[in-house]
Protein backbone atom coordinates (compact mmCIF):
# COMPACT_ATOMS: atom_id res chain seq x y z
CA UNK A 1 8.42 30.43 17.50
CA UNK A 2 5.92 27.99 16.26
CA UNK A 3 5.31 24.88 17.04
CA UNK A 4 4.46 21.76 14.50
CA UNK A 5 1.56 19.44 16.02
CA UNK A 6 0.91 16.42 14.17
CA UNK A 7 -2.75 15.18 14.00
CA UNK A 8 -3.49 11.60 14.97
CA UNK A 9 -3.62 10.59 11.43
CA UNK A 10 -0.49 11.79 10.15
CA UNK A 11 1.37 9.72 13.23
CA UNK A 12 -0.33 6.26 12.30
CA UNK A 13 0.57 7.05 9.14
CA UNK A 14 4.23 6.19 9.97
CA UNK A 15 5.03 2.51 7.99
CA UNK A 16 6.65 -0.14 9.18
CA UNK A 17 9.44 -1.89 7.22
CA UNK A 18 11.69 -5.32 7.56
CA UNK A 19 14.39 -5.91 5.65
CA UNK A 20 16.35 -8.94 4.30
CA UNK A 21 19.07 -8.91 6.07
CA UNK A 22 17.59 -8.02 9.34
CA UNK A 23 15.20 -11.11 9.47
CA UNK A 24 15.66 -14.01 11.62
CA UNK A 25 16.02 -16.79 9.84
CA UNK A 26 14.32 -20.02 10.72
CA UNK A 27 16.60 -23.31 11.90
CA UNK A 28 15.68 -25.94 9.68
CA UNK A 29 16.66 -23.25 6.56
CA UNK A 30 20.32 -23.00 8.42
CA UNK A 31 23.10 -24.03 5.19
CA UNK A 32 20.84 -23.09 2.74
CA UNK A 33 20.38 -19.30 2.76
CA UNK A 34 22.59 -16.41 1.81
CA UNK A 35 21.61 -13.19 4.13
CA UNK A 36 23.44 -9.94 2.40
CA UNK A 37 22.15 -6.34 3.83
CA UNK A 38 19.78 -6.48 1.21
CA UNK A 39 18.45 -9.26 1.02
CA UNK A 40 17.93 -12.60 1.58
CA UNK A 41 18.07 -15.81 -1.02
CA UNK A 42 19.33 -19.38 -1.33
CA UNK A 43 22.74 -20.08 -1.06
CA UNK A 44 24.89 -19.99 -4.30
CA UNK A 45 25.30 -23.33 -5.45
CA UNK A 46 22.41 -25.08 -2.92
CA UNK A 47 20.83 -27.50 -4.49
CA UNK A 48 18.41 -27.74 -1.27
CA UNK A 49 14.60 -27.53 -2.37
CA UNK A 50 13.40 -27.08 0.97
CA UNK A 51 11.80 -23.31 1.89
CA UNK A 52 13.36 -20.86 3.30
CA UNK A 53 11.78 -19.07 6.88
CA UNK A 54 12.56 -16.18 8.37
CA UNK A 55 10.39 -13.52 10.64
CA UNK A 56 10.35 -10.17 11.63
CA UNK A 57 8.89 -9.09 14.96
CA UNK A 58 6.43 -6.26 13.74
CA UNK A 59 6.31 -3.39 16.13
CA UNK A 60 3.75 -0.46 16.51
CA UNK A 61 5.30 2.62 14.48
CA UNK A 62 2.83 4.80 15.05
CA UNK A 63 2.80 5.06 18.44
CA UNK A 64 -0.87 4.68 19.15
CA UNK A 65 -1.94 1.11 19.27
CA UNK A 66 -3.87 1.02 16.95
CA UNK A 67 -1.68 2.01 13.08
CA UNK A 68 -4.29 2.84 10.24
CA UNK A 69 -2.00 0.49 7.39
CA UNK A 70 -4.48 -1.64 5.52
CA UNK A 71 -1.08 -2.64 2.55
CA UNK A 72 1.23 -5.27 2.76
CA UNK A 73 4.08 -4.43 -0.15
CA UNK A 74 6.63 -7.47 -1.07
CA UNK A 75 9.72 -6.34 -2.68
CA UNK A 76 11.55 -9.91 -4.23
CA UNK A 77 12.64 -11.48 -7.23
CA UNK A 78 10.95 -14.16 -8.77
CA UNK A 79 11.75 -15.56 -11.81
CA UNK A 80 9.72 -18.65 -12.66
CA UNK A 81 6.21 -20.19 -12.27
CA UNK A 82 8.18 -22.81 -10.22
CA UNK A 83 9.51 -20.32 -7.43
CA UNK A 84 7.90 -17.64 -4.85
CA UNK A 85 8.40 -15.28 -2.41
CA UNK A 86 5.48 -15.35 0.04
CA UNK A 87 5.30 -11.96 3.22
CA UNK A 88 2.03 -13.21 5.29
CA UNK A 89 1.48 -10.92 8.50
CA UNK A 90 0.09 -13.17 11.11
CA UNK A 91 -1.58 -11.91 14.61
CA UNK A 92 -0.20 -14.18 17.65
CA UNK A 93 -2.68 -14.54 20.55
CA UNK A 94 -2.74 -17.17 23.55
CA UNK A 95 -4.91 -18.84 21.55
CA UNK A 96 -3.06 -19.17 18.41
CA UNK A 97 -2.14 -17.39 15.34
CA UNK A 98 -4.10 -16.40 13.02
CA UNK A 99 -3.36 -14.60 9.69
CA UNK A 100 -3.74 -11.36 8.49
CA UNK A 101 -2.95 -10.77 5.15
CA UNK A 102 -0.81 -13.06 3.07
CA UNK A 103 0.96 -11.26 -0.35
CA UNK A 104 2.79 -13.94 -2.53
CA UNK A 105 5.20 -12.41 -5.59
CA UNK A 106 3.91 -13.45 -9.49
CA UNK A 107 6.73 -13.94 -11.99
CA UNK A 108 9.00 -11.23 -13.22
CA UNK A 109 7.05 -8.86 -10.71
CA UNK A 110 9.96 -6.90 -8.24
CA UNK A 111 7.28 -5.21 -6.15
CA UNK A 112 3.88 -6.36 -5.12
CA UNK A 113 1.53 -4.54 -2.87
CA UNK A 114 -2.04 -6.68 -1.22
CA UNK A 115 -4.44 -4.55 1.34
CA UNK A 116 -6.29 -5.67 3.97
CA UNK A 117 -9.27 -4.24 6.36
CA UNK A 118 -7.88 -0.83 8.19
CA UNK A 119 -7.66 -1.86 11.82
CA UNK A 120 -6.68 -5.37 11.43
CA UNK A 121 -3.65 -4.72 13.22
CA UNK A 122 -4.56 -3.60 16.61
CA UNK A 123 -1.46 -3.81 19.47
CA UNK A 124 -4.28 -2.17 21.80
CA UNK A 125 -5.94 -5.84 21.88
CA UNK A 126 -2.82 -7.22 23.66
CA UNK A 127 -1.88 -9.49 20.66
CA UNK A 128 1.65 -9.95 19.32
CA UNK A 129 2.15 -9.85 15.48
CA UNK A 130 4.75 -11.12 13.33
CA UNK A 131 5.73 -11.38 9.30
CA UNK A 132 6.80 -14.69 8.09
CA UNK A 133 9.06 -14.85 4.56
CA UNK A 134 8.79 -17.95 2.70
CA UNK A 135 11.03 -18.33 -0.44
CA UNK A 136 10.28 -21.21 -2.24
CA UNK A 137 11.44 -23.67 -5.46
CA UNK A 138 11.09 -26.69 -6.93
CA UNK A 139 14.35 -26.99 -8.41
CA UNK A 140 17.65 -25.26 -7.62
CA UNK A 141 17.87 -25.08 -11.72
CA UNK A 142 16.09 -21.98 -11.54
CA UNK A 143 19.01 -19.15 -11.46
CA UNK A 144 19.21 -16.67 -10.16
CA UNK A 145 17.03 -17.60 -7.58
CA UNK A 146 13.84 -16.09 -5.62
CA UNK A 147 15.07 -13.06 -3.66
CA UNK A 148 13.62 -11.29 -0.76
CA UNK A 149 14.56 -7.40 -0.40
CA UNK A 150 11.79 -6.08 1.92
CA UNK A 151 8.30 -6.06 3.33
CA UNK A 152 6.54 -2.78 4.11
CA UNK A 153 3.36 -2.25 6.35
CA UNK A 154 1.31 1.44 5.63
């Protein structure tokens, strides 16, 4: 019987994904947001303007420390130059946070992907990292509204 060994590359290769549903959704955006298992938007018939926050805790997939992803893809809805749906990856250390690699949605686009430097992401250092979801608009006129569906790390 044989045996499958996986080299070091094909483990970090593993991505790591967050969905809409599964994020935790900031306080001050509490009455405002609709959370389904796929995804996350403003609340039918909100007229709130404020954004919408929610996180993800981003863990290591890979299993080494130190995952070779260098893309950030946004899956979302956006409909008008007056709305977004922003993923930023941000690196928390006892010093502060710091960001990674911010990817913001363009009109009428359902799937945007941004890169950043391979090795950026390090959970070897001893840092923490999270991604924040903003959804933003300046008018709840804008139907249907900005929609989150997922964020993917690889």
């Amino acid at each position: 019987m044989r045996a499958a060994v996986l080299s070091p590359v094909v483990a970090q290769a593993q991505p790591w994904v967050g969905t809409g549903g599964a994020a935790v959704v900031a306080e001050e955006s509490a009455g405002i947001y609709d959370a389904s298992v796929g995804s996350l938007a403003y609340l039918s018939g909100s007229t709130s303007t404020n954004d919408i926050k929610a996180f993800f805790n981003v863990t290591d997939t890979s299993g080494t420390g130190n995952p070779s992803w260098n893309t950030l893809e946004l899956a979302a809805y956006d409909n008008s130059p007056d709305t977004y749906v922003r993923a930023q990856l941000m690196r928390i250390t006892p010093g502060g946070t710091y960001s990674v690699v911010i990817c913001t949605s363009t009109d009428s686009v359902t799937k945007k992907q941004c890169t950043f430097p391979a090795g950026s992401v390090n959970f070897n250092s001893g840092d923490g990292y999270i991604m924040q979801i903003t959804l933003s608009r300046t008018s709840a006129a804008y139907y249907p509204y900005p929609r989150f569906y997922y964020v993917r790390l690889f």
